[in-house]
N, C-alpha and C. Protein backbone atom coordinates (compact mmCIF):
# COMPACT_ATOMS: atom_id res chain seq x y z
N UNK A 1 1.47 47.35 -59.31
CA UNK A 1 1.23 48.32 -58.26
C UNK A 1 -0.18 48.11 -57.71
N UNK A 2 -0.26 47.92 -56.69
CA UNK A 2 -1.98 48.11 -55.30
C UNK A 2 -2.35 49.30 -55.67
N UNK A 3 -3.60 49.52 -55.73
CA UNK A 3 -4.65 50.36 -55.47
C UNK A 3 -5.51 50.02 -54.58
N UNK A 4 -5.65 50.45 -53.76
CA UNK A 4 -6.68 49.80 -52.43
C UNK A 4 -7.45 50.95 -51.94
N UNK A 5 -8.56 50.85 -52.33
CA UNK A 5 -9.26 51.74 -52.20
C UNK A 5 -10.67 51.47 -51.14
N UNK A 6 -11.03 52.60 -50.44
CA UNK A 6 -12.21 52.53 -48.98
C UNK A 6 -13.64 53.04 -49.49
N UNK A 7 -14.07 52.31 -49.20
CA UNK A 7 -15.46 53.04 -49.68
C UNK A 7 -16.57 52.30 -48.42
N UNK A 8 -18.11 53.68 -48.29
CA UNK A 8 -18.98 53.31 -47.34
C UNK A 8 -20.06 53.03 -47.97
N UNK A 9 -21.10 51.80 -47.48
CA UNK A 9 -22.17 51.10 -48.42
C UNK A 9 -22.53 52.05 -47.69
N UNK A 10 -23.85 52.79 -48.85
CA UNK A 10 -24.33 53.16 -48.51
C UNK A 10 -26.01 52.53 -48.00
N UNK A 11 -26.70 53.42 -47.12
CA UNK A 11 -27.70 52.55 -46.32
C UNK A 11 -28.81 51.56 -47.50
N UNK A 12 -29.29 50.76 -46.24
CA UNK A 12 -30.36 49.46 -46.94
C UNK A 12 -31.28 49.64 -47.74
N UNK A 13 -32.10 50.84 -47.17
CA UNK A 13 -33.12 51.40 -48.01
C UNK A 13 -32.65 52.00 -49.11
N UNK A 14 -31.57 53.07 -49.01
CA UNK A 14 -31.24 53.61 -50.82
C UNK A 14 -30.98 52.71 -51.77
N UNK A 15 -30.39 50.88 -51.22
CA UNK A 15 -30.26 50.51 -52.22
C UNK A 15 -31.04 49.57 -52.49
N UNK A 16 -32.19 49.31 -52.24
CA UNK A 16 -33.73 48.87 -52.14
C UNK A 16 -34.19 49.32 -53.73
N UNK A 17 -33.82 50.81 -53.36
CA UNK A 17 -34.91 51.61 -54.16
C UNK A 17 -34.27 51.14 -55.65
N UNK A 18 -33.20 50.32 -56.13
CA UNK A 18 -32.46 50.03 -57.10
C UNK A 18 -33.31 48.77 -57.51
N UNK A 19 -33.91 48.28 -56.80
CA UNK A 19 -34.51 46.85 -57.23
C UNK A 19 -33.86 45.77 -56.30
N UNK A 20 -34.10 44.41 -56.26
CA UNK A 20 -33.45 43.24 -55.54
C UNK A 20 -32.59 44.07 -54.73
N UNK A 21 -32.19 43.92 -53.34
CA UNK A 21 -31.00 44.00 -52.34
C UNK A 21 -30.45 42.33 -52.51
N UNK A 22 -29.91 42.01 -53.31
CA UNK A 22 -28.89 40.94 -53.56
C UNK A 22 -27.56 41.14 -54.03
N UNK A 23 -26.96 40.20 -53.14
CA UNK A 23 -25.04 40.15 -53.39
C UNK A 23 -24.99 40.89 -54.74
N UNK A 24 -25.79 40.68 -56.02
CA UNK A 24 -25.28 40.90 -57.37
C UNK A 24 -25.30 42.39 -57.62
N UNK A 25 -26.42 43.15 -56.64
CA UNK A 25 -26.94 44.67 -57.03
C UNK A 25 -25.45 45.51 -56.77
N UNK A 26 -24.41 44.95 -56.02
CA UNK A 26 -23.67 45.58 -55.25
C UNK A 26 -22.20 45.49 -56.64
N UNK A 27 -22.16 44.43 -57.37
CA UNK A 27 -21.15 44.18 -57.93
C UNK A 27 -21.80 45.45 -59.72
N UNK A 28 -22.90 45.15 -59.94
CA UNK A 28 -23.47 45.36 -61.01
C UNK A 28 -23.72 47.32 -61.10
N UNK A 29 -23.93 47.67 -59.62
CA UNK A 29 -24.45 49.24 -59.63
C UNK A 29 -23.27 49.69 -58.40
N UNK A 30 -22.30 49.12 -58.50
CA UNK A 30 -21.38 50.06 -57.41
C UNK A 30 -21.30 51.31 -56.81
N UNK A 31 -21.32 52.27 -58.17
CA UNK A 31 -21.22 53.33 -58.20
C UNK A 31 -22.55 53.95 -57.34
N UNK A 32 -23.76 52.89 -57.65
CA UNK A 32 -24.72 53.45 -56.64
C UNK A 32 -25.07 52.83 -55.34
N UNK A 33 -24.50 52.23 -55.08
CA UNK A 33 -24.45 51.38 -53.61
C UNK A 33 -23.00 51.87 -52.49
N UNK A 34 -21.78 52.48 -53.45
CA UNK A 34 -20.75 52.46 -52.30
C UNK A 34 -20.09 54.26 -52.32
N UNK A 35 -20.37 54.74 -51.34
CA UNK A 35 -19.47 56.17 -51.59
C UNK A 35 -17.83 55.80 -50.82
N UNK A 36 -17.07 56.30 -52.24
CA UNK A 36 -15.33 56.04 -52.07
C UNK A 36 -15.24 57.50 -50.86
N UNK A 37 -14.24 57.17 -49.92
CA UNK A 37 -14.00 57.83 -48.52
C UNK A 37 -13.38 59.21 -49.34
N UNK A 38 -13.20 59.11 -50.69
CA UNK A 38 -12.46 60.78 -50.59
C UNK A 38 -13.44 61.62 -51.75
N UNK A 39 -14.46 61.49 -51.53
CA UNK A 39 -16.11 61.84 -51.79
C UNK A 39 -16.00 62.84 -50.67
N UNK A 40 -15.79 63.83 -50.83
CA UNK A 40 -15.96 64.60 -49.24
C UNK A 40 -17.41 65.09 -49.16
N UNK A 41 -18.09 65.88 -49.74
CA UNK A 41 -19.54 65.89 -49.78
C UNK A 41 -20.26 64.58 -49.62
N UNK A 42 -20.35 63.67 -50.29
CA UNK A 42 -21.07 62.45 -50.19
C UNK A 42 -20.71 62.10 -48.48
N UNK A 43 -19.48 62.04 -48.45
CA UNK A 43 -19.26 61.64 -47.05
C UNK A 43 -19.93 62.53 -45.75
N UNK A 44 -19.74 63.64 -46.24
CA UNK A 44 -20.48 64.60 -45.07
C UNK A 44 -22.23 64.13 -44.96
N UNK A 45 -22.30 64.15 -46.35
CA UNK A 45 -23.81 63.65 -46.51
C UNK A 45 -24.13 62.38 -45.47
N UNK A 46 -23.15 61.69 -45.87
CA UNK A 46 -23.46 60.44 -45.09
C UNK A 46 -23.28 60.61 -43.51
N UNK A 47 -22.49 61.37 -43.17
CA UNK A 47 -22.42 61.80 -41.41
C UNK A 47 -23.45 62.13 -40.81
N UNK A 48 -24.24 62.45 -41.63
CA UNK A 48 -25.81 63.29 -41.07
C UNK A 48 -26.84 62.19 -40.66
N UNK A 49 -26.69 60.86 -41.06
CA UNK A 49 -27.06 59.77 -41.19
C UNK A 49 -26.78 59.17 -39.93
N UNK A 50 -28.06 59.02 -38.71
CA UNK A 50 -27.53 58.16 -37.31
C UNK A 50 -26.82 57.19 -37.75
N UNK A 51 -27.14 56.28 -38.45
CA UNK A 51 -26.30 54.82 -38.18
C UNK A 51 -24.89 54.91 -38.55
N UNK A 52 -24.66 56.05 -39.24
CA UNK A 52 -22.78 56.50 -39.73
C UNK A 52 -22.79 57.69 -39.05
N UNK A 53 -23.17 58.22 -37.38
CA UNK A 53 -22.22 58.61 -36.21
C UNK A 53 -22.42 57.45 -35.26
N UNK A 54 -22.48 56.09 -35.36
CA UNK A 54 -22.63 55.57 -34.45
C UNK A 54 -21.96 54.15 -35.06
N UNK A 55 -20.62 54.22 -35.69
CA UNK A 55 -19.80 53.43 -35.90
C UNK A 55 -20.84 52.13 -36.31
N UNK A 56 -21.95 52.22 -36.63
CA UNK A 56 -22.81 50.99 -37.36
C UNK A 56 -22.71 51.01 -38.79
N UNK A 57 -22.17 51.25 -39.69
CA UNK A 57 -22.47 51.34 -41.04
C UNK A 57 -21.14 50.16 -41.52
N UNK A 58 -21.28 50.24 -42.85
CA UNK A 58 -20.82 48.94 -43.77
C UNK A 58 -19.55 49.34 -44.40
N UNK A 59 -18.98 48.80 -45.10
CA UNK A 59 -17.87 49.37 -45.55
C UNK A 59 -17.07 48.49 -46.33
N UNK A 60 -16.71 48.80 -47.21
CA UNK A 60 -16.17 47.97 -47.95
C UNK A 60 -14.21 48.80 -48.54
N UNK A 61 -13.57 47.42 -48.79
CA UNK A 61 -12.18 47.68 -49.10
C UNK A 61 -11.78 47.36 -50.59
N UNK A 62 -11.41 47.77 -51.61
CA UNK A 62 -11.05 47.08 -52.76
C UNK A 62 -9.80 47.02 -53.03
N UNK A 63 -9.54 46.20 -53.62
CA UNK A 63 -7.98 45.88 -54.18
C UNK A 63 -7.44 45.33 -55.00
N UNK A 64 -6.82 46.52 -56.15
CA UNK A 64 -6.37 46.23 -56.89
C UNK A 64 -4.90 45.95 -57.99
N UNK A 65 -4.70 45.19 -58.60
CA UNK A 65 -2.84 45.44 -59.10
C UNK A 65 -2.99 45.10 -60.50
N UNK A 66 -2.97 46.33 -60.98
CA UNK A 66 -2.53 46.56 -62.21
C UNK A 66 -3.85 46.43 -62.72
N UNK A 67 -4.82 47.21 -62.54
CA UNK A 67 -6.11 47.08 -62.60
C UNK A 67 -7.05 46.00 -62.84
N UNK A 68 -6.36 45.07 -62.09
CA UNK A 68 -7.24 43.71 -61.98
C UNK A 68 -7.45 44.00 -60.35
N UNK A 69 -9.03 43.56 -60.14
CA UNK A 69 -9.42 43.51 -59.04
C UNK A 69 -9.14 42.08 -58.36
N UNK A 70 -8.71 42.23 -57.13
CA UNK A 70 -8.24 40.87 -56.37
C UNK A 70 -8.87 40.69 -54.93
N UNK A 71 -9.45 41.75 -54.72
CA UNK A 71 -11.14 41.79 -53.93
C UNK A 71 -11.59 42.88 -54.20
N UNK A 72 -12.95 42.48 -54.73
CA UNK A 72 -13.64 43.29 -55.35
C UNK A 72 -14.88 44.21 -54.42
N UNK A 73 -16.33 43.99 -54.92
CA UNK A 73 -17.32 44.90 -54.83
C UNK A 73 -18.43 43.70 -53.73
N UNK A 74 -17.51 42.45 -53.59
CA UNK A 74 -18.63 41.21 -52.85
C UNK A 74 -18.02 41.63 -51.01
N UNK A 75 -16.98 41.75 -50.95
CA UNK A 75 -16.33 41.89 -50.15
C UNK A 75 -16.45 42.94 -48.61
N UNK A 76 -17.74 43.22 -48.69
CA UNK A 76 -18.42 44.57 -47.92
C UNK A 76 -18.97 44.02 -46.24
N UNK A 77 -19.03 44.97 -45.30
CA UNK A 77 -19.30 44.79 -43.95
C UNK A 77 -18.78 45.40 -42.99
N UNK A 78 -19.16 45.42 -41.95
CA UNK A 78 -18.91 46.26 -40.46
C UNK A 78 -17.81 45.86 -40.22
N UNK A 79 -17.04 46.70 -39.81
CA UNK A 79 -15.40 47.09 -39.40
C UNK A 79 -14.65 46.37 -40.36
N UNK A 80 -14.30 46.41 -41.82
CA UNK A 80 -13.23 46.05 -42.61
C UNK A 80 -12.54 46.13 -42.22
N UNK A 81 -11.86 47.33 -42.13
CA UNK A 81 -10.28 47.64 -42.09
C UNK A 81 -9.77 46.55 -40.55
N UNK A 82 -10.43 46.76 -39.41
CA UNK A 82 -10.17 45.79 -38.32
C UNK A 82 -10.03 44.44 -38.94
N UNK A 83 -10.85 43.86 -39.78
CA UNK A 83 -10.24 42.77 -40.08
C UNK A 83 -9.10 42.74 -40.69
N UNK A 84 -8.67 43.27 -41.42
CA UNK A 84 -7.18 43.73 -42.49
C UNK A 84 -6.29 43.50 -41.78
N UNK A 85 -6.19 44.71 -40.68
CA UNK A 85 -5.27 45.01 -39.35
C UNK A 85 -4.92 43.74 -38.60
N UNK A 86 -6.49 42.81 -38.37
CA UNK A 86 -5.59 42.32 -37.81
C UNK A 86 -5.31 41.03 -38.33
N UNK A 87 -5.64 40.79 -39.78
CA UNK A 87 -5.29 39.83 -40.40
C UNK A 87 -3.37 40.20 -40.79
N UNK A 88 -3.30 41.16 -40.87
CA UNK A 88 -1.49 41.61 -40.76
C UNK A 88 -1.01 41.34 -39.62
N UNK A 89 -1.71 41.70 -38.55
CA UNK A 89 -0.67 41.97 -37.34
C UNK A 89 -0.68 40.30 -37.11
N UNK A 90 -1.29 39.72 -37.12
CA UNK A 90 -1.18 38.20 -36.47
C UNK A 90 -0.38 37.72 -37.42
N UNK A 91 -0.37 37.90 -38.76
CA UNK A 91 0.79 36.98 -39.75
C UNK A 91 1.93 37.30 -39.49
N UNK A 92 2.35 39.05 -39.07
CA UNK A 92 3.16 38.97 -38.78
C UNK A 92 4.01 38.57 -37.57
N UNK A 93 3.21 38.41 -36.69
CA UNK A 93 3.31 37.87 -35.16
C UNK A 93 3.50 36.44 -35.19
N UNK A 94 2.31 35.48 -35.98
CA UNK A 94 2.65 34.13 -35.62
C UNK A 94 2.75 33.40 -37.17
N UNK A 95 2.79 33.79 -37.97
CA UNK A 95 3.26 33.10 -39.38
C UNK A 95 1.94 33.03 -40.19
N UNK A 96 0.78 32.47 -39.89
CA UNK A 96 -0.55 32.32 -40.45
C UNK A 96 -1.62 33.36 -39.57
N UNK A 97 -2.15 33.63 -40.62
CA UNK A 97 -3.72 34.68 -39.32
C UNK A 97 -5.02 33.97 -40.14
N UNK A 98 -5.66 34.32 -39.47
CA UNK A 98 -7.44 34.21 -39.85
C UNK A 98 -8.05 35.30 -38.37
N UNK A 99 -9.01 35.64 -39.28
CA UNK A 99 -9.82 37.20 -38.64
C UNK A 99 -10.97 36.84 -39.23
N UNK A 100 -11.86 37.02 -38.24
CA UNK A 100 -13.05 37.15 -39.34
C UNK A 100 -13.34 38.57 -39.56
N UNK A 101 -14.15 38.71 -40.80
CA UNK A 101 -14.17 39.47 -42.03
C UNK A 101 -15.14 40.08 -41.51
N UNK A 102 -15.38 41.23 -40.37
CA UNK A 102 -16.80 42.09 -40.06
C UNK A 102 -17.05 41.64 -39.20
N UNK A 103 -18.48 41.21 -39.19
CA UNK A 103 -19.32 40.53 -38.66
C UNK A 103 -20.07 39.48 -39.40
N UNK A 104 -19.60 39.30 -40.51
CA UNK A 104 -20.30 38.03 -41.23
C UNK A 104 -19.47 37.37 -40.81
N UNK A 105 -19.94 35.89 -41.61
CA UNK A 105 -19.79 34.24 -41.09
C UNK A 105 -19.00 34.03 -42.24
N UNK A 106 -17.52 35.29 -42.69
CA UNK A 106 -16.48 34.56 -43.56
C UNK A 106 -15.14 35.16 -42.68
N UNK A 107 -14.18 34.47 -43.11
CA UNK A 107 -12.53 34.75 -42.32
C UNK A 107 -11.48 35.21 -43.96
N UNK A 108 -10.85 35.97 -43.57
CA UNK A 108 -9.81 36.90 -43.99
C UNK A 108 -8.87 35.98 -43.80
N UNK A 109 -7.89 35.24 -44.44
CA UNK A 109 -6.44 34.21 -44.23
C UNK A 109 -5.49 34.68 -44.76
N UNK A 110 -4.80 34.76 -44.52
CA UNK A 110 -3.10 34.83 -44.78
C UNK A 110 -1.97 33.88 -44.68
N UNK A 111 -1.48 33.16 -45.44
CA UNK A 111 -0.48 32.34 -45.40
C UNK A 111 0.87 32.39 -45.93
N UNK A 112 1.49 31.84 -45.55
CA UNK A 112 2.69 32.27 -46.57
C UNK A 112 2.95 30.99 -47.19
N UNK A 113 3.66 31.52 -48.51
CA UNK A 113 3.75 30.74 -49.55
C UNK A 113 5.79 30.15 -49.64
N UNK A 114 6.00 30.84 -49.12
CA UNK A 114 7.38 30.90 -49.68
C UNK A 114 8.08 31.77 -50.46
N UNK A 115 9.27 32.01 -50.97
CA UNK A 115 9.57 33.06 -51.45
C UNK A 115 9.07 34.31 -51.57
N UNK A 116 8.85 34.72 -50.40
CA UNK A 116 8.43 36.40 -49.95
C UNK A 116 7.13 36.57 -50.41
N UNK A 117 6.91 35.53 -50.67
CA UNK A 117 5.17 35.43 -51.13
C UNK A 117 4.08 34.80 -50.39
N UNK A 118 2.50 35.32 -50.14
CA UNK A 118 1.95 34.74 -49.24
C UNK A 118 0.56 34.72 -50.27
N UNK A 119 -0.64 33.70 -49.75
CA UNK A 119 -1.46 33.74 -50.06
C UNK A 119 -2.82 34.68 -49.06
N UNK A 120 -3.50 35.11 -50.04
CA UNK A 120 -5.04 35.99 -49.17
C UNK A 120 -5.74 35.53 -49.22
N UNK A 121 -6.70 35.25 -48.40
CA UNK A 121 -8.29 34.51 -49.39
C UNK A 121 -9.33 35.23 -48.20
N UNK A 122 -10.52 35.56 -49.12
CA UNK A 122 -11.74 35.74 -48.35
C UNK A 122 -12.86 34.45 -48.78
N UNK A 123 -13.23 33.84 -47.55
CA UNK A 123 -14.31 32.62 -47.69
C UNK A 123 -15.01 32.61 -47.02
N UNK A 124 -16.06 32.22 -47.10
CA UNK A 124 -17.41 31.60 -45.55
C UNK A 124 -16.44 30.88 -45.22
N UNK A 125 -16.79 30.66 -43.48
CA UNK A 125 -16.08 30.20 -42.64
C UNK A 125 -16.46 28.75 -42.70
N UNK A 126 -15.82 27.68 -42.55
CA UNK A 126 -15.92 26.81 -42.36
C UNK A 126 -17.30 25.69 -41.90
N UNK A 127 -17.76 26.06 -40.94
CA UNK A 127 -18.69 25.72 -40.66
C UNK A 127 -20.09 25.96 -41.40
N UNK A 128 -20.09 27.33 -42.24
CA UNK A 128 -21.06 27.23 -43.58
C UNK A 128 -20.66 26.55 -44.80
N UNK A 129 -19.53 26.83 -45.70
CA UNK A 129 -19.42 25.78 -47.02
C UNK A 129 -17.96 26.18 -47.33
N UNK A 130 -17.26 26.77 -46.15
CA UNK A 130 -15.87 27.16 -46.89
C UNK A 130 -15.78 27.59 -48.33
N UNK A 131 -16.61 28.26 -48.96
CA UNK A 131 -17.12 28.60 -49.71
C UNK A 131 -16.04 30.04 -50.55
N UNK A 132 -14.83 30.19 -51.39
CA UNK A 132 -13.93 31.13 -51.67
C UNK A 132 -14.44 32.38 -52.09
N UNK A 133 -14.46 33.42 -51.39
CA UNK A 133 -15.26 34.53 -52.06
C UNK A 133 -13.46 34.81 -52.87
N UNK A 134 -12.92 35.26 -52.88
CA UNK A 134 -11.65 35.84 -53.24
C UNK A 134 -10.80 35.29 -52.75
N UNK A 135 -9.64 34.78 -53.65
CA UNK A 135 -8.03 34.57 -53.49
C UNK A 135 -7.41 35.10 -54.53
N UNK A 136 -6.12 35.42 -53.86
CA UNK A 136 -4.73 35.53 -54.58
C UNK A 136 -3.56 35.50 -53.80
N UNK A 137 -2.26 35.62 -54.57
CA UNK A 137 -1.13 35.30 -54.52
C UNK A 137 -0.30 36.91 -53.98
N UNK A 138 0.35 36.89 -53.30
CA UNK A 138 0.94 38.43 -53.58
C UNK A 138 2.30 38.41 -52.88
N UNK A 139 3.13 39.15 -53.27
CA UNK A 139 4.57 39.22 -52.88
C UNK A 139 4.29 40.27 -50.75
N UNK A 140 4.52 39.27 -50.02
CA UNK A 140 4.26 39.99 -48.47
C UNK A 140 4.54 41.12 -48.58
N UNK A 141 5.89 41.63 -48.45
CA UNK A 141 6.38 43.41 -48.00
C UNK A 141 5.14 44.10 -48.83
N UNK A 142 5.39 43.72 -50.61
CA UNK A 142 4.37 44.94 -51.26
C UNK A 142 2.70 44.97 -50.62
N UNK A 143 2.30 43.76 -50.57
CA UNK A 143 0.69 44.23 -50.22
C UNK A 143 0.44 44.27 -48.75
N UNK A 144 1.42 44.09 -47.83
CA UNK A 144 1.32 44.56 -46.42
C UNK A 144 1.12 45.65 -46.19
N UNK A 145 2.73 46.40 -46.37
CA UNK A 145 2.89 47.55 -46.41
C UNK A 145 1.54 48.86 -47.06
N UNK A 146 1.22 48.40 -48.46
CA UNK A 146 0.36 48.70 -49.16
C UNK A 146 -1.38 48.98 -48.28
N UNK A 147 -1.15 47.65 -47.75
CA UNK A 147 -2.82 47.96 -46.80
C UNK A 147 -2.17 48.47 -45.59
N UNK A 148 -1.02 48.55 -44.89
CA UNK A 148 -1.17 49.11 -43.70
C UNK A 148 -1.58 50.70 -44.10
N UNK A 149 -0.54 51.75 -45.04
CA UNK A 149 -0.86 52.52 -45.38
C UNK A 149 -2.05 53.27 -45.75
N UNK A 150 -2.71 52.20 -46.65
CA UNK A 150 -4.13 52.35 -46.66
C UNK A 150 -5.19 52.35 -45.69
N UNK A 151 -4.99 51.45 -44.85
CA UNK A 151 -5.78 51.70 -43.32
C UNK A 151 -5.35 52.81 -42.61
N UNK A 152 -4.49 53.33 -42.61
CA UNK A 152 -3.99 54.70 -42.07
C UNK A 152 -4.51 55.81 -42.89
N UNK A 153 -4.43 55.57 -43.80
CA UNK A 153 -5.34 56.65 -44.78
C UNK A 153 -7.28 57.08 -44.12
N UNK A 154 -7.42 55.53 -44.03
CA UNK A 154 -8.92 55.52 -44.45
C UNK A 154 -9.11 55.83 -42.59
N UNK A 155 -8.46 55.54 -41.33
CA UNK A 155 -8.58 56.06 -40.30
C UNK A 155 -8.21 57.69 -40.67
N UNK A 156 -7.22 58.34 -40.96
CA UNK A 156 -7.38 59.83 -40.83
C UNK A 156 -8.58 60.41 -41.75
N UNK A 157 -8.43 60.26 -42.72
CA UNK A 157 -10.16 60.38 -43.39
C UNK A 157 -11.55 60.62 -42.64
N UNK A 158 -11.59 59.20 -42.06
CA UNK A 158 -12.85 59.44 -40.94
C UNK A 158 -12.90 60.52 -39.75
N UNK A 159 -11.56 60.22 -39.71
CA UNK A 159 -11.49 61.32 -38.30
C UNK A 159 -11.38 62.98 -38.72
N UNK A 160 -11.46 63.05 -39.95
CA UNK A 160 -10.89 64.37 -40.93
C UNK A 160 -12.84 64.98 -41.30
N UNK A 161 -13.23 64.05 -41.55
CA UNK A 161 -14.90 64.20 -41.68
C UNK A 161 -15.37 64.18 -40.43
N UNK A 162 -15.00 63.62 -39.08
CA UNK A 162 -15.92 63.46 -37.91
C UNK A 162 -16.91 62.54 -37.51
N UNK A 163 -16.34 61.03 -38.33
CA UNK A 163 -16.64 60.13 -37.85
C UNK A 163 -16.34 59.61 -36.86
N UNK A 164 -17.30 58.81 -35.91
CA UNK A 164 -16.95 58.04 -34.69
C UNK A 164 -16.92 56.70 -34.77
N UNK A 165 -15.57 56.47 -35.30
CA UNK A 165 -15.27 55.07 -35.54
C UNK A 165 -13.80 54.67 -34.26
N UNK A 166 -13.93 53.46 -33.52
CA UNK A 166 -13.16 53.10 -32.83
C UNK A 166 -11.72 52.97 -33.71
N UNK A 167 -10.60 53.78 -33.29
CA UNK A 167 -9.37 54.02 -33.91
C UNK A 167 -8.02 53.34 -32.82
N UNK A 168 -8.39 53.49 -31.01
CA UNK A 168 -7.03 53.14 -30.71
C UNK A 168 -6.66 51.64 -30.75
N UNK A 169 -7.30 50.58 -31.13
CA UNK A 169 -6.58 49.36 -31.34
C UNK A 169 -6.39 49.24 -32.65
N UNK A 170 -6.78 49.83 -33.76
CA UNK A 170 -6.47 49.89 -34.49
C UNK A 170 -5.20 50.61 -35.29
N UNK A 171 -5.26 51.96 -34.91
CA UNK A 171 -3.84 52.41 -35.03
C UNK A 171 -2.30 51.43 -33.95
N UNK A 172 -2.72 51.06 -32.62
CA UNK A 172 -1.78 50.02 -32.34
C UNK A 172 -1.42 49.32 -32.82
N UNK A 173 -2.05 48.39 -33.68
CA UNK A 173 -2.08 47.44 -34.32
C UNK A 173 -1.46 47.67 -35.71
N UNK A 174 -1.19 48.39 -36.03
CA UNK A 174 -0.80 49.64 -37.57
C UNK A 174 0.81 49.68 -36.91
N UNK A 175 0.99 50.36 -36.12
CA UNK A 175 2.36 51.06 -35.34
C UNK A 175 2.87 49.90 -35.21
N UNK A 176 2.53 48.86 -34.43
CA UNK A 176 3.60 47.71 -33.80
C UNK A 176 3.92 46.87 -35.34
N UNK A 177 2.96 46.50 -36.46
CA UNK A 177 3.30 46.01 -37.35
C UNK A 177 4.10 46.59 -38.42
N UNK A 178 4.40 47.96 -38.32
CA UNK A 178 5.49 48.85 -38.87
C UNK A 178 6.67 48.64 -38.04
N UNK A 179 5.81 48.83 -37.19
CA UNK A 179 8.30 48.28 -36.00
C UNK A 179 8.43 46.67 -36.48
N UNK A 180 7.63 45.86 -36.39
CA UNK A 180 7.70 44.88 -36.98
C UNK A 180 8.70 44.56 -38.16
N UNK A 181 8.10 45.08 -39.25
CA UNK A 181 8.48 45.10 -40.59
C UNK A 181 10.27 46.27 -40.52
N UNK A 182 10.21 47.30 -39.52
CA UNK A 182 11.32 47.53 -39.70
C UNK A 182 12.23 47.52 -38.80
N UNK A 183 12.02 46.01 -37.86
CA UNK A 183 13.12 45.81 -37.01
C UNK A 183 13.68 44.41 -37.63
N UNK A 184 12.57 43.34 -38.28
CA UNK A 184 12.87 41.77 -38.78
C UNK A 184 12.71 41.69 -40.03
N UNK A 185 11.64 42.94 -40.91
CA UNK A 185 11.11 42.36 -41.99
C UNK A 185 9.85 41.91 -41.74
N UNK A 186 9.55 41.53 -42.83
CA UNK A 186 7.81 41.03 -43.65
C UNK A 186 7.66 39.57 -43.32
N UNK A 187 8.74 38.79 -44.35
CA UNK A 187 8.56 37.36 -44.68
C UNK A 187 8.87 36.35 -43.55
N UNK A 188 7.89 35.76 -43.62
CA UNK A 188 7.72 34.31 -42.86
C UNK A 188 8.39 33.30 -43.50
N UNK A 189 8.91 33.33 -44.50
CA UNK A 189 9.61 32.16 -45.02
C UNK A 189 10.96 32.43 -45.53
């Protein structure tokens, strides 16, 4: 079973004050670097904060099955879930997707494997060292379905706190890949 869970980095300076701001502070002190979206105080806290009413803040997605993490706590940046979205909607549209991942210099892939199974991977993009932050294997319908839901979650959430995060291509992109899945199905192969 997925657990996919949303959480917002919190800002540069609070996690300064932890020592080193390096990739490792984030995997090692989670708990003090990321507030999970159903933190409702923390989250309000964080609304009060210009750079989180002004759709600039970080954000990270985790995911997990059977409590093994299969992207973890490295995996953080501006507009996640948009990459997710539309790393689904294009696989399901043209067989393979790549999105890049935020605004950093890595891509989100999706492939299919065969037997109702596809591969995920998060990497630097090509042109830096193709470098694998995260892969795995996963059966399509379950972890599609699984993150579309979850991105629908983590959009009413924001909008439930009074965040101003861009929602209508994103919920499009949610809707058409649900008629998708229940007019043809998931699998590409």
């Amino acid at each position: 079973m997925y657990k996919i869970e949303s959480y917002l980095v919190l800002p540069h300076e609070e996690i300064l004050q932890l020592g080193s701001c390096t990739g490792s502070i984030y995997e090692t002190y989670p708990e003090k670097c990321f507030v999970n979206i159903e933190q409702e105080t923390d989250m309000l806290n964080l609304l009060k904060k210009p750079m989180y009413g002004e759709d600039k803040f970080n954000s990270l997605v985790t995911i997990k099955y059977n409590d093994t993490f299969l992207i973890g706590y490295k995996a953080w940046g501006m507009k996640v879930w948009s990459s997710y979205i539309n790393m689904i909607f294009y696989y399901l549209t043209e067989g393979n997707s790549k999105a890049m991942f935020g605004v950093n210099p890595t891509v989100l892939e999706m492939k299919p494997l065969g037997s109702h199974k596809s591969s995920i991977s998060l990497r630097f993009d090509e042109v830096n060292d193709n470098k694998v932050i995260y892969t795995f294997t996963a059966n399509d319908e379950e972890i599609i379905i699984a993150l579309l839901n979850s991105a629908n979650h983590y959009i009413n959430k924001m909008q439930e706190y009074g965040f101003n995060i861009q929602t209508e291509s994103m919920k499009f992109k949610i809707d058409k890949s649900f008629d998708i899945i229940h007019t043809r199905g998931v699998s590409q192969n």
